[in-house]
Protein backbone atom coordinates (compact mmCIF):
# COMPACT_ATOMS: atom_id res chain seq x y z
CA UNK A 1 0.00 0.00 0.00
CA UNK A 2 1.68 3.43 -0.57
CA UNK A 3 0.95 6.12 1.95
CA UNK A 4 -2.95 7.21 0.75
CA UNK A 5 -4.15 4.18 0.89
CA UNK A 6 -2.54 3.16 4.06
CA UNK A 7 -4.44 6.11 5.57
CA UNK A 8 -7.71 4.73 3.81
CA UNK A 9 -7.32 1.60 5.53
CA UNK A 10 -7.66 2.95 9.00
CA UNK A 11 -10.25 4.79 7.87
CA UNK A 12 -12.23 1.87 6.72
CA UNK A 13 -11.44 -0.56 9.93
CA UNK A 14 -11.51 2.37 12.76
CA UNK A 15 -13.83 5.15 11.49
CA UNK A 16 -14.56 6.27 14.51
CA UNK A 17 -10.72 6.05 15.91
CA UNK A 18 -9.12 9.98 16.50
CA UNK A 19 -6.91 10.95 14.11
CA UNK A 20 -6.32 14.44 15.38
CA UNK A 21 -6.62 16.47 18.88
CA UNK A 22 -6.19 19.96 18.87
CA UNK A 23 -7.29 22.00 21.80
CA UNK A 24 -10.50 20.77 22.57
CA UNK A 25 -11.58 19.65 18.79
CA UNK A 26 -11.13 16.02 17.96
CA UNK A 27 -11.11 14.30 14.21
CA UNK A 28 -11.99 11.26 13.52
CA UNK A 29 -10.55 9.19 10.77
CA UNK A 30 -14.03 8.57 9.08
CA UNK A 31 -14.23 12.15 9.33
CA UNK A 32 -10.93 12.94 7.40
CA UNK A 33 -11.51 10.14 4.86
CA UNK A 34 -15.12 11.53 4.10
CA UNK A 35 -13.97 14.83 4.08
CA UNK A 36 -11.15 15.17 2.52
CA UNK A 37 -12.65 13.04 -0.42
CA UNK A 38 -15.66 15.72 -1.18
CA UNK A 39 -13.00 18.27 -0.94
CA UNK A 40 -11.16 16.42 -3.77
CA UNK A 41 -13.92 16.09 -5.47
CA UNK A 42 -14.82 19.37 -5.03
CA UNK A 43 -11.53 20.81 -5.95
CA UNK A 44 -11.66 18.39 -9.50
CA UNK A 45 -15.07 19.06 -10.00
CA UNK A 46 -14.40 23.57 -9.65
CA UNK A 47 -10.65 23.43 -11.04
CA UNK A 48 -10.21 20.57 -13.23
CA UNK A 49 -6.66 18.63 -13.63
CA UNK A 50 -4.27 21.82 -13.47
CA UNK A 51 -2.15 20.42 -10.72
CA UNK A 52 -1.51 23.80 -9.65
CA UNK A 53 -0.88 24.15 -6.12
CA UNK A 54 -3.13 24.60 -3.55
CA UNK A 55 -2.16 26.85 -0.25
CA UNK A 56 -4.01 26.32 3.13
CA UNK A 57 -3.66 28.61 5.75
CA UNK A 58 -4.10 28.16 9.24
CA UNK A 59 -2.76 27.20 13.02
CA UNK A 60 -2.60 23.37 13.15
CA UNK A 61 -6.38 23.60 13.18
CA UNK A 62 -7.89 19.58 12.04
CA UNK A 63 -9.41 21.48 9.09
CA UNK A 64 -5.62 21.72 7.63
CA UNK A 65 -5.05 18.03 7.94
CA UNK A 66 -8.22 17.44 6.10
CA UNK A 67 -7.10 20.16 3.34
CA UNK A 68 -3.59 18.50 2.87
CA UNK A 69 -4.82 14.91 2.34
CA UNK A 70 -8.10 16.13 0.23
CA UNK A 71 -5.93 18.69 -1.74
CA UNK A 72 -3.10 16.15 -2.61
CA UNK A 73 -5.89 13.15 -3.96
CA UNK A 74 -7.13 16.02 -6.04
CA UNK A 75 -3.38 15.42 -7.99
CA UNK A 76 -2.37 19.01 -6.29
CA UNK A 77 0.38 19.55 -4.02
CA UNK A 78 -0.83 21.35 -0.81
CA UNK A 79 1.89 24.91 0.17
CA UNK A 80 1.27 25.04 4.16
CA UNK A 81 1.51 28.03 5.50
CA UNK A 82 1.04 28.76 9.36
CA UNK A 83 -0.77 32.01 10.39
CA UNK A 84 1.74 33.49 12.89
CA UNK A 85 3.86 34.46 9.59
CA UNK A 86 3.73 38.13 9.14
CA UNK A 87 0.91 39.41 6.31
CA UNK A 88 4.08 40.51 4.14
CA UNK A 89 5.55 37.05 4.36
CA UNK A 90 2.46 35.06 3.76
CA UNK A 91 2.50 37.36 0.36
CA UNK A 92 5.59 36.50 -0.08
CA UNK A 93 4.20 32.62 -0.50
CA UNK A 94 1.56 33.48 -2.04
CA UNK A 95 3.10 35.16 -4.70
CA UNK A 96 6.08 32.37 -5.81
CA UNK A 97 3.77 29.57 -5.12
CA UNK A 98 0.50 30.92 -7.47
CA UNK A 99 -1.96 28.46 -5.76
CA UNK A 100 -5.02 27.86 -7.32
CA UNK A 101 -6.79 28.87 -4.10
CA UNK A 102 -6.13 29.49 -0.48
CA UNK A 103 -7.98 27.06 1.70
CA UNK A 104 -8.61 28.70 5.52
CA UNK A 105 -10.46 26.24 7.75
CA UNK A 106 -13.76 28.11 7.36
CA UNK A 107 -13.27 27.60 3.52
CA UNK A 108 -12.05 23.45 3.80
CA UNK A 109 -15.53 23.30 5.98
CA UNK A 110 -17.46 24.91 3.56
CA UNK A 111 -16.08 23.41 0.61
CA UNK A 112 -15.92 19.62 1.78
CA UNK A 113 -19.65 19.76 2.63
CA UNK A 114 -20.07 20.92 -1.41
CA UNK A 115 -18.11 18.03 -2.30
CA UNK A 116 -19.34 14.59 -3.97
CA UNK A 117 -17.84 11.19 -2.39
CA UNK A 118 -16.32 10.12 -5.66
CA UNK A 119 -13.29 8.81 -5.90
CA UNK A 120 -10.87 11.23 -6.18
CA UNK A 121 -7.66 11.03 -8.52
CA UNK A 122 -4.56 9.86 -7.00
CA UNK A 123 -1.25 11.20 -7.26
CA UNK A 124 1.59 8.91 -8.73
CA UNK A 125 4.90 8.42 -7.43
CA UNK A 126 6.93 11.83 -8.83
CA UNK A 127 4.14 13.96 -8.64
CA UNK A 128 4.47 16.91 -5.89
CA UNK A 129 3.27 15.82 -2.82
CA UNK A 130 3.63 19.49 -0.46
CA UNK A 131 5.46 23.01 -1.40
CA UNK A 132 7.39 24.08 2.20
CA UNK A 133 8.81 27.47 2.09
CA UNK A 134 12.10 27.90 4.26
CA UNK A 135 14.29 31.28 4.87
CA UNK A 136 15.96 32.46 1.95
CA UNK A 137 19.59 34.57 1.55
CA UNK A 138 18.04 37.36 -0.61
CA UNK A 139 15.46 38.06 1.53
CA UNK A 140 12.35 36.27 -0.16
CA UNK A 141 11.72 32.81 0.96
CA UNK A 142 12.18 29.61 -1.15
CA UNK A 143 9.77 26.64 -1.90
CA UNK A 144 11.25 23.23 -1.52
CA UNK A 145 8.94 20.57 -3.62
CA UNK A 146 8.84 17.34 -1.58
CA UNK A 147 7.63 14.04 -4.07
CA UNK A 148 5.07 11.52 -2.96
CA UNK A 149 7.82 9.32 -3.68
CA UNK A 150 10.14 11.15 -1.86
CA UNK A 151 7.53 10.99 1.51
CA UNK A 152 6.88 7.56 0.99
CA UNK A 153 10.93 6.62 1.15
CA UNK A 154 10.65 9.10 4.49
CA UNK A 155 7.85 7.24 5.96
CA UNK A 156 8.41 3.82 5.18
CA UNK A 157 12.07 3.95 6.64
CA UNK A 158 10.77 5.46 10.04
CA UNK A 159 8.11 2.94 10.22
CA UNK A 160 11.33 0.14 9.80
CA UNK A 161 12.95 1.61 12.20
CA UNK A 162 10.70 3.00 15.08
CA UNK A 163 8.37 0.24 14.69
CA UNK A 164 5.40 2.15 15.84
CA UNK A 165 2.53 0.02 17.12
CA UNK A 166 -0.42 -0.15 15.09
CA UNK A 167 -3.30 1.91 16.59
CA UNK A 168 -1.14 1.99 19.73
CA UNK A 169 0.57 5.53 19.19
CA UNK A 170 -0.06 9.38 20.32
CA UNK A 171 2.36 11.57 18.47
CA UNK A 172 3.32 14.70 19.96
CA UNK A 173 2.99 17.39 17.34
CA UNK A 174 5.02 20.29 18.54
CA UNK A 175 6.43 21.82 15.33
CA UNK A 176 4.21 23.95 12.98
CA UNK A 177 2.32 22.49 10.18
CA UNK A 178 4.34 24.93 7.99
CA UNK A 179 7.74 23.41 9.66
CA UNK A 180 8.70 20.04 7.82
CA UNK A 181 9.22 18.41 10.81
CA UNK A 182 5.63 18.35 11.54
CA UNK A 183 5.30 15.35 8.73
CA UNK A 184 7.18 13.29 10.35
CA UNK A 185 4.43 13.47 13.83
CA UNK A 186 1.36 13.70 10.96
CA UNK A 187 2.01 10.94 8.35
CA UNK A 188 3.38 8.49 10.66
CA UNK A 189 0.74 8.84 12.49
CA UNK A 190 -1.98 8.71 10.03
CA UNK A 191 -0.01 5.34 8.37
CA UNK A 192 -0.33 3.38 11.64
CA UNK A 193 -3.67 4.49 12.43
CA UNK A 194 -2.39 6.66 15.49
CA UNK A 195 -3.38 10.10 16.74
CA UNK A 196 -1.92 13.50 16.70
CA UNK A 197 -2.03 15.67 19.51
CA UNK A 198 -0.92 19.00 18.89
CA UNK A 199 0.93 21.85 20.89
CA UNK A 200 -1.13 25.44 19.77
CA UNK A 201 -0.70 28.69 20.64
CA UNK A 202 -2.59 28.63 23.61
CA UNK A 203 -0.54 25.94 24.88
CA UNK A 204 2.70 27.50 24.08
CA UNK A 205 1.65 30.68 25.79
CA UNK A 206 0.73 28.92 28.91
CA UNK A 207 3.37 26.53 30.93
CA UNK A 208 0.62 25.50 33.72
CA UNK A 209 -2.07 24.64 30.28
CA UNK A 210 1.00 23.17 28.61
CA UNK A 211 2.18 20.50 31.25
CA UNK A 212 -1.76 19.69 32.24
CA UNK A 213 -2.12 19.07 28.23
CA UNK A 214 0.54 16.92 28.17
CA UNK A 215 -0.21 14.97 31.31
CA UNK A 216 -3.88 14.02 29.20
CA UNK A 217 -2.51 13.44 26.48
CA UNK A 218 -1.08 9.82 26.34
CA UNK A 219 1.96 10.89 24.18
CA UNK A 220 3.62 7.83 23.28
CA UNK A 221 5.98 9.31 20.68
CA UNK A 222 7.72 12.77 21.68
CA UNK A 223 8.63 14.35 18.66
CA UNK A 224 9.86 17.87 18.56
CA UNK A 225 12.87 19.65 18.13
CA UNK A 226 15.83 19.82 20.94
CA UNK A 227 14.88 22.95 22.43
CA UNK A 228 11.43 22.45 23.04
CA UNK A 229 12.45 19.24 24.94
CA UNK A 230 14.84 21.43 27.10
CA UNK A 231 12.28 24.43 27.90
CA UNK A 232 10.05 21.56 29.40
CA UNK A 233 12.75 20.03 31.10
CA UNK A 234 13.57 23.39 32.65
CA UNK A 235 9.56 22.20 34.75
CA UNK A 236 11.02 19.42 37.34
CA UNK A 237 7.54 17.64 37.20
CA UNK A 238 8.49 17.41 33.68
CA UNK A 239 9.24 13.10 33.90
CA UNK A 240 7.64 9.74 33.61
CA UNK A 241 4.82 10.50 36.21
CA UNK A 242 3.62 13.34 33.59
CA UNK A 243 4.31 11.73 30.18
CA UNK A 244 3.55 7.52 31.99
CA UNK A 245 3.18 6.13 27.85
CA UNK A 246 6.05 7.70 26.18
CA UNK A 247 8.12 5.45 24.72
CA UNK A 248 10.83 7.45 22.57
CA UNK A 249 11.60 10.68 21.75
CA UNK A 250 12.43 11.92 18.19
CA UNK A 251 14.19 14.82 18.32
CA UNK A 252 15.23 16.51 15.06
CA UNK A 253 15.97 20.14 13.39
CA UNK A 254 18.58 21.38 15.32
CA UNK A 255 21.49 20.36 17.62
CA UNK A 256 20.79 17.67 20.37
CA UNK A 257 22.83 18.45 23.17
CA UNK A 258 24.28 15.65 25.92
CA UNK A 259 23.33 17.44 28.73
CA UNK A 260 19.68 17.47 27.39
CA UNK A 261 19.59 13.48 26.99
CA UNK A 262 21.12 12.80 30.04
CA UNK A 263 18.29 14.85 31.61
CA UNK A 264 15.91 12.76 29.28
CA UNK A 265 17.26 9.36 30.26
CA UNK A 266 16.87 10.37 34.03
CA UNK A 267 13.36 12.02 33.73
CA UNK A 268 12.23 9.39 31.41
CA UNK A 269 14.13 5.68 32.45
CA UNK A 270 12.90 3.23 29.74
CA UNK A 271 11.90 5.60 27.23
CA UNK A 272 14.59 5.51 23.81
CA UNK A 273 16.30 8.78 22.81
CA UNK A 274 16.67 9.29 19.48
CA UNK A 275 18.85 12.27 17.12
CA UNK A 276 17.63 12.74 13.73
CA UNK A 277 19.49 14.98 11.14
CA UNK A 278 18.15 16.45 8.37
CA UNK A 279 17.70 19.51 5.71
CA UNK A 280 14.19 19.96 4.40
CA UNK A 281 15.52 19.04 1.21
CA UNK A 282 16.01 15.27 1.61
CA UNK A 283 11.91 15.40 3.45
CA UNK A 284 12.62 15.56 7.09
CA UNK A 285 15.12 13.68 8.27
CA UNK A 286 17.83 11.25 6.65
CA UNK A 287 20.20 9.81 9.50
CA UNK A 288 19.16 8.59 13.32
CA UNK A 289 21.05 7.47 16.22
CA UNK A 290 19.30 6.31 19.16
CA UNK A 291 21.78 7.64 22.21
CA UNK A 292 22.06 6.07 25.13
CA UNK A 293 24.35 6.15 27.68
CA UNK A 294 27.52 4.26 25.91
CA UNK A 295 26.96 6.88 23.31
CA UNK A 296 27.35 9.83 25.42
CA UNK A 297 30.42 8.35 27.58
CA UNK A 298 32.17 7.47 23.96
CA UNK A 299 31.84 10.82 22.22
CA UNK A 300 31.74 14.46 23.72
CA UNK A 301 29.80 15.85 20.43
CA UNK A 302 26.54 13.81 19.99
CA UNK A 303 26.65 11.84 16.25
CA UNK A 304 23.40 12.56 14.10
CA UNK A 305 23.62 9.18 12.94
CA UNK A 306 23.50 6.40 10.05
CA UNK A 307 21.71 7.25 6.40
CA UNK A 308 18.41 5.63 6.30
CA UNK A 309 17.98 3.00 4.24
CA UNK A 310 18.06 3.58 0.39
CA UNK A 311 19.72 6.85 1.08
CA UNK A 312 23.59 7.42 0.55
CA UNK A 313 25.61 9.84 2.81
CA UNK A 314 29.22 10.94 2.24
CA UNK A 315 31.34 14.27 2.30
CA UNK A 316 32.93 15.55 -0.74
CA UNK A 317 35.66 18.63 -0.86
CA UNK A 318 35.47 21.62 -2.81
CA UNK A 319 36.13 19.72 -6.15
CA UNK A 320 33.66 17.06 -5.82
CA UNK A 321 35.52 14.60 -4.38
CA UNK A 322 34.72 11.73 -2.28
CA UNK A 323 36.47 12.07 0.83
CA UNK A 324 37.48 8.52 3.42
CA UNK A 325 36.01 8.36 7.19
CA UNK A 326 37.40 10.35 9.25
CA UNK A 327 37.85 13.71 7.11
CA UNK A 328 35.93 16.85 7.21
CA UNK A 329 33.72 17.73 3.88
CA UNK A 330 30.35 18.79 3.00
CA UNK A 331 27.73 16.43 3.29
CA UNK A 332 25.69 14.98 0.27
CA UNK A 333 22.32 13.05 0.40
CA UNK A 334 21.88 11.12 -2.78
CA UNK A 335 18.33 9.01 -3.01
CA UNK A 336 14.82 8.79 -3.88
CA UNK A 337 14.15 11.11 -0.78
CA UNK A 338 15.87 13.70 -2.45
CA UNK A 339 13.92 16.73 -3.27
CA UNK A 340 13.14 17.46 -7.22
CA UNK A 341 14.65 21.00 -6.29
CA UNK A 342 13.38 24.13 -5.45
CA UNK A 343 10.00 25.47 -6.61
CA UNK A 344 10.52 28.38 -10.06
CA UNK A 345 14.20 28.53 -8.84
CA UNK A 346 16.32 26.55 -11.49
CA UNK A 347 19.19 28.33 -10.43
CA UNK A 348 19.32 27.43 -6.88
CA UNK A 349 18.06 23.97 -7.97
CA UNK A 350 20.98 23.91 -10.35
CA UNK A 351 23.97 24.99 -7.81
CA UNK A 352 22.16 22.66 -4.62
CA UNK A 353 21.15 19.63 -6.59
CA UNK A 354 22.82 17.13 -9.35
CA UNK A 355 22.63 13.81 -10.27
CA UNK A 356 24.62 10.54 -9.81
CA UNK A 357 24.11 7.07 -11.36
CA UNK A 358 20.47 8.31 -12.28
CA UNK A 359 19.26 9.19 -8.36
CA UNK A 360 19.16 12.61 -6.99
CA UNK A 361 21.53 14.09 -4.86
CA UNK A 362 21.56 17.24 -2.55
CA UNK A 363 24.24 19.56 -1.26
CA UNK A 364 23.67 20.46 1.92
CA UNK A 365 25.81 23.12 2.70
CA UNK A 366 27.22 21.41 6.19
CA UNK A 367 30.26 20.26 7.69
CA UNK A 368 30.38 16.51 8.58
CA UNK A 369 32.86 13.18 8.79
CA UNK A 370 32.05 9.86 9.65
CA UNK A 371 33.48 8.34 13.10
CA UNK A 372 32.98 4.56 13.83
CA UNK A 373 30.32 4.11 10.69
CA UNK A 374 28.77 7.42 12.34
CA UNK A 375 27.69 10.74 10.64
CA UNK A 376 29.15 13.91 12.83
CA UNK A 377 27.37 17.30 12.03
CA UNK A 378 30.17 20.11 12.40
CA UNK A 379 28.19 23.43 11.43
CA UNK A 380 27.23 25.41 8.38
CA UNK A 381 29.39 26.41 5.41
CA UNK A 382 27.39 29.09 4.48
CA UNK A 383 25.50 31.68 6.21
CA UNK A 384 22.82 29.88 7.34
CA UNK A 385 21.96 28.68 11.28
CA UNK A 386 18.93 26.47 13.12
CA UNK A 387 17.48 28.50 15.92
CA UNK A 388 15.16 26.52 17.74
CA UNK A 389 14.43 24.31 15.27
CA UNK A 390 13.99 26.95 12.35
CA UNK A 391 16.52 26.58 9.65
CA UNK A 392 17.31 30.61 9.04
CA UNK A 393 19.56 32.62 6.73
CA UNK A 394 20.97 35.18 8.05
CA UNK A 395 21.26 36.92 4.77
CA UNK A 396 17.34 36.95 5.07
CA UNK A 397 17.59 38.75 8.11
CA UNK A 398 19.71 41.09 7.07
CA UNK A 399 18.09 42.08 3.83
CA UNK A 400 14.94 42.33 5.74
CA UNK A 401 16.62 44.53 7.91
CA UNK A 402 18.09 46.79 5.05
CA UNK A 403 14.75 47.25 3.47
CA UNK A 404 13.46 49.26 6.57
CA UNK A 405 13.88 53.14 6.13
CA UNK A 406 15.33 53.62 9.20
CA UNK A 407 18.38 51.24 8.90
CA UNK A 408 21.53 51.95 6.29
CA UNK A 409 23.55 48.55 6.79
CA UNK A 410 22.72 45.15 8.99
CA UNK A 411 24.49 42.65 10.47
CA UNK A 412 23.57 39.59 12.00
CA UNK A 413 25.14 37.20 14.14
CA UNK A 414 24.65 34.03 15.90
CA UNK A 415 25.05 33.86 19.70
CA UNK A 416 26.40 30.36 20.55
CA UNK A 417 26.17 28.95 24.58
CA UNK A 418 27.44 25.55 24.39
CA UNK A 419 27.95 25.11 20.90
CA UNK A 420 24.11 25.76 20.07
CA UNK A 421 22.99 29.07 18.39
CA UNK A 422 20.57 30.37 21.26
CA UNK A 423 19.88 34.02 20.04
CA UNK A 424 20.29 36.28 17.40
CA UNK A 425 22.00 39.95 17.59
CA UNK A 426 21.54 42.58 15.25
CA UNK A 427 24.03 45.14 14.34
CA UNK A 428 22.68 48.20 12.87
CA UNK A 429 23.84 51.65 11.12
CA UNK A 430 21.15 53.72 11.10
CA UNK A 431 20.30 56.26 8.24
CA UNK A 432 22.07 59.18 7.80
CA UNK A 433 19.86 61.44 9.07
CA UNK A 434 19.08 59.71 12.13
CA UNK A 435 20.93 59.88 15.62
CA UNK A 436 22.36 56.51 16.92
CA UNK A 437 22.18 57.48 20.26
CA UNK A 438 18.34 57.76 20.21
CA UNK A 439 16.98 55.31 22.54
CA UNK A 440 13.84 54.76 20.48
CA UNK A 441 15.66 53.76 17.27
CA UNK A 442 15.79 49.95 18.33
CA UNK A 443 12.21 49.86 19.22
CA UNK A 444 11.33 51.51 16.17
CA UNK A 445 13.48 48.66 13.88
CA UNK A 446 12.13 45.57 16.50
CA UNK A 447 8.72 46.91 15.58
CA UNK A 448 8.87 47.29 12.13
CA UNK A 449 11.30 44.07 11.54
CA UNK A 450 8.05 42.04 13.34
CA UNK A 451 6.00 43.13 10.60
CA UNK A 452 8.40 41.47 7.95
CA UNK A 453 9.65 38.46 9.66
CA UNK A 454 8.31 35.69 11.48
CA UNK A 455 8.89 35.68 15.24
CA UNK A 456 11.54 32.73 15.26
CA UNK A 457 13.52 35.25 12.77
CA UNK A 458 13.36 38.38 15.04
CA UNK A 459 16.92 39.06 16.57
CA UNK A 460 16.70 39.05 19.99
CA UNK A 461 19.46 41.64 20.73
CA UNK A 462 20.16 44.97 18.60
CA UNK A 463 23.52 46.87 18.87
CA UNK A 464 23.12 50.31 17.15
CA UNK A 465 26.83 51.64 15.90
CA UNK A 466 28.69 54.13 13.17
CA UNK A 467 30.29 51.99 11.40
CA UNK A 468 31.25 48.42 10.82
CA UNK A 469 34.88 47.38 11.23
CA UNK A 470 36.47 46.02 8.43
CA UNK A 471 39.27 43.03 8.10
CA UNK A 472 42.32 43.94 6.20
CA UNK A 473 40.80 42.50 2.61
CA UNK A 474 37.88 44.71 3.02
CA UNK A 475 34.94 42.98 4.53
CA UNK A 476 33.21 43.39 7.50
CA UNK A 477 34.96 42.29 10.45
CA UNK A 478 32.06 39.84 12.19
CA UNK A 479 34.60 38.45 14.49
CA UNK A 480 35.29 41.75 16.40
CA UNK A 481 31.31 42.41 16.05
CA UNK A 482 30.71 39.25 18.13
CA UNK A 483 33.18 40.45 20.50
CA UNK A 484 31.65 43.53 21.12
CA UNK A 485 28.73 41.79 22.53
């Protein structure tokens, strides 16, 4: 069965199983299979065969998981897009990605009630599955095309692996449906007939709501990324009594630090710890380690693992070349879970992606060398960080930063603490007709910068100054900026 009709199955044999908590609104999977299909119906029915794709915008709302699996057996690939992204952002999307329509929740309600139960069209294996737009250098974000083939090679290797118990899981959903993480709590779910229980807003905004959410929810699979595991462990009733099901946590999207696992292992005894790597170009994740405490007396910087099955890793030097174990290159992912390349950009798409021996392959723009038949992740080439999860370009920042009136040049730079990027600090010259000494200047560029950016993008420090120092070939000198701090 590929991935749509392993969904179909469960809901056929448990209709009235849950497929989705968020808040207090529950879906049922006879619910999402009978909705989703009139929606696909509908969409065939109002828009014909175009394959154009379709955006749906909301906050992890069970509306959105109806839209994605109704939108993609229409033959469409689904662009999610999450509504705490700025207005100017979401245009952003909306304007690279030329949907055929935007689907809100009020609108997926409205239309799947329109909807006839006929059997929808299917996509086939190459066809565009979703459309998730990450942080981009020039400012303007980019659309990463994920295949249904390129999911299916995603899914079926965790399901290998994890061996998830049929109708016996809760997946945590933590990340943002517009965050590609997210499909690795959502369609591993739906394939084993599980539930998702997501983390909203409200949640997030509340610890004492958070913990009593997670304490009903019978999570059985933690998945999130490292830093929302360590802002709950900062709560000490944050342990087995809370979470009594859980039986592993994925962790992925970021850097997993040992000092966070060893908390894990003695909050959580029994419970598996595992570290996932991955750019959102290979779907999600493409290596996993499961550490336990061997692993984190035998190496001081936590390995991100061996290449799924079906997927090739190895690290190549500036020419291309293959380089042995133990030596420090950029690592390639070469497989079927290898995007196609990047959505109306065939010049990114041409300088990220090639081909070898007919598969895909993907430059991925970090350091790495295998140790012991393990993959180490040793930081970015390029300009480009993970901030709680959030892949972010700096350069994005920046040009964001630039566009504003108010601001001549930008700077931005990571602040590590234990080898993990934890903030991010802007350094500004102002306009020339403005005073840098003028205490409302950096409320004036926070405020305007949140209209532009997303929150996980907004700089958490700003450092107003003349002038940039410069390095003896002429650039700026970002060292003695960081110092400064």
């Amino acid at each position: 069965m590929n991935l749509l009709e392993r969904i179909d199955h469960w809901v056929g044999v448990a209709p009235t199983a849950t497929a989705h908590i968020s808040g207090d609104r529950k879906l049922t999977f006879g619910q999402l299979g009978a909705y989703s299909n009139a929606l696909a119906a509908h969409l065939l029915e109002r828009y014909g065969d175009d394959r154009a794709p379709v955006a749906v915008l909301g906050h992890r709302e069970p509306e959105m998981v109806v839209a994605f699996l109704g939108v993609v057996k229409s033959g469409r690939p689904y662009v999610p897009i999450d509504t705490a992204l700025p207005d100017e952002r979401i245009q952003h999307i909306l304007a690279i990605a030329k949907p055929t329509l935007v689907l809100t929740p009020q609108e997926t309600i409205k239309l799947s009630e329109l909807g006839k139960s006929t059997p929808p069209l299917r996509l086939q294996g190459d066809d565009p599955f979703y459309i998730i737009f990450t942080s981009g250098s020039t400012g303007m974000p980019k659309g990463i095309i994920i295949t249904l083939n390129c999911l299916e090679h995603f899914i079926g290797g965790m399901l290998r692996e994890q061996e998830f118990i049929e109708r016996g899981e809760v997946f945590l959903n933590q990340a943002p449906f517009s965050f590609d993480v997210s499909a690795m709590d959502i369609y591993c779910s739906l394939a084993t007939g599980g539930t998702v229980f997501s983390i909203n807003r409200d949640l997030l905004a509340s610890p004492k709501l958070l913990y009593q959410a997670l304490a009903n929810s019978n999570v059985t699979t933690w998945v999130s990324t490292p830093s929302f595991a360590e802002m709950c462990l900062i709560e000490r009733t944050f342990n087995r009594a809370l979470l009594q099901r859980v039986r592993r946590f994925l962790l992925a999207g970021e850097i997993l630090l040992p000092a966070t696992v060893r908390l894990l292992l003695d909050r959580f005894p029994g419970a598996e710890i595992w570290n996932l790597y991955g750019p959102t170009e290979i779907t999600v994740v493409t290596t996993s380690v499961r550490i336990d405490r061997d692993i984190l007396q035998k190496y001081s910087t936590l390995p991100i693992g061996r290449p799924m099955p079906g997927t090739e890793l190895f690290v190549i030097d500036e020419n291309r070349n293959r380089l042995p174990p133990g030596s420090r290159g950029e690592i390639v992912v070469k497989g079927p879970n290898v995007s196609p390349g990047y959505l109306a950009r065939p010049d990114l798409t041409a300088a990220h992606f090639f081909e070898e021996s007919g598969q895909r392959a993907y430059r991925t723009g970090d350091w790495g060398r295998f140790r012991d038949g393990l993959l180490f992740f040793e930081g970015r080439i390029d300009n480009q960080i993970k901030l709680n999860g959030y892949r972010i370009e700096l350069g994005d920042v920046e040009a964001n930063l630039r566009a504003l009136p108010v601001v001549r040049d930008a700077v931005v730079l990571p602040i590590l603490k234990n080898g993990k990027v934890r903030l991010l600090a802007a350094f500004i010259v102002p306009s020339a007709n403005l005073e840098p000494a003028d205490p409302a200047l950096t409320t004036t560029i926070r405020e305007r910068l949140r209209e532009r950016l997303p929150a996980y993008m907004l700089p958490r420090k700003f450092v107003i100054v003349d002038a940039f120092p410069i390095t003896a070939n002429g650039k700026v000198d970002k060292q003695r900026l960081a110092e400064s701090l």
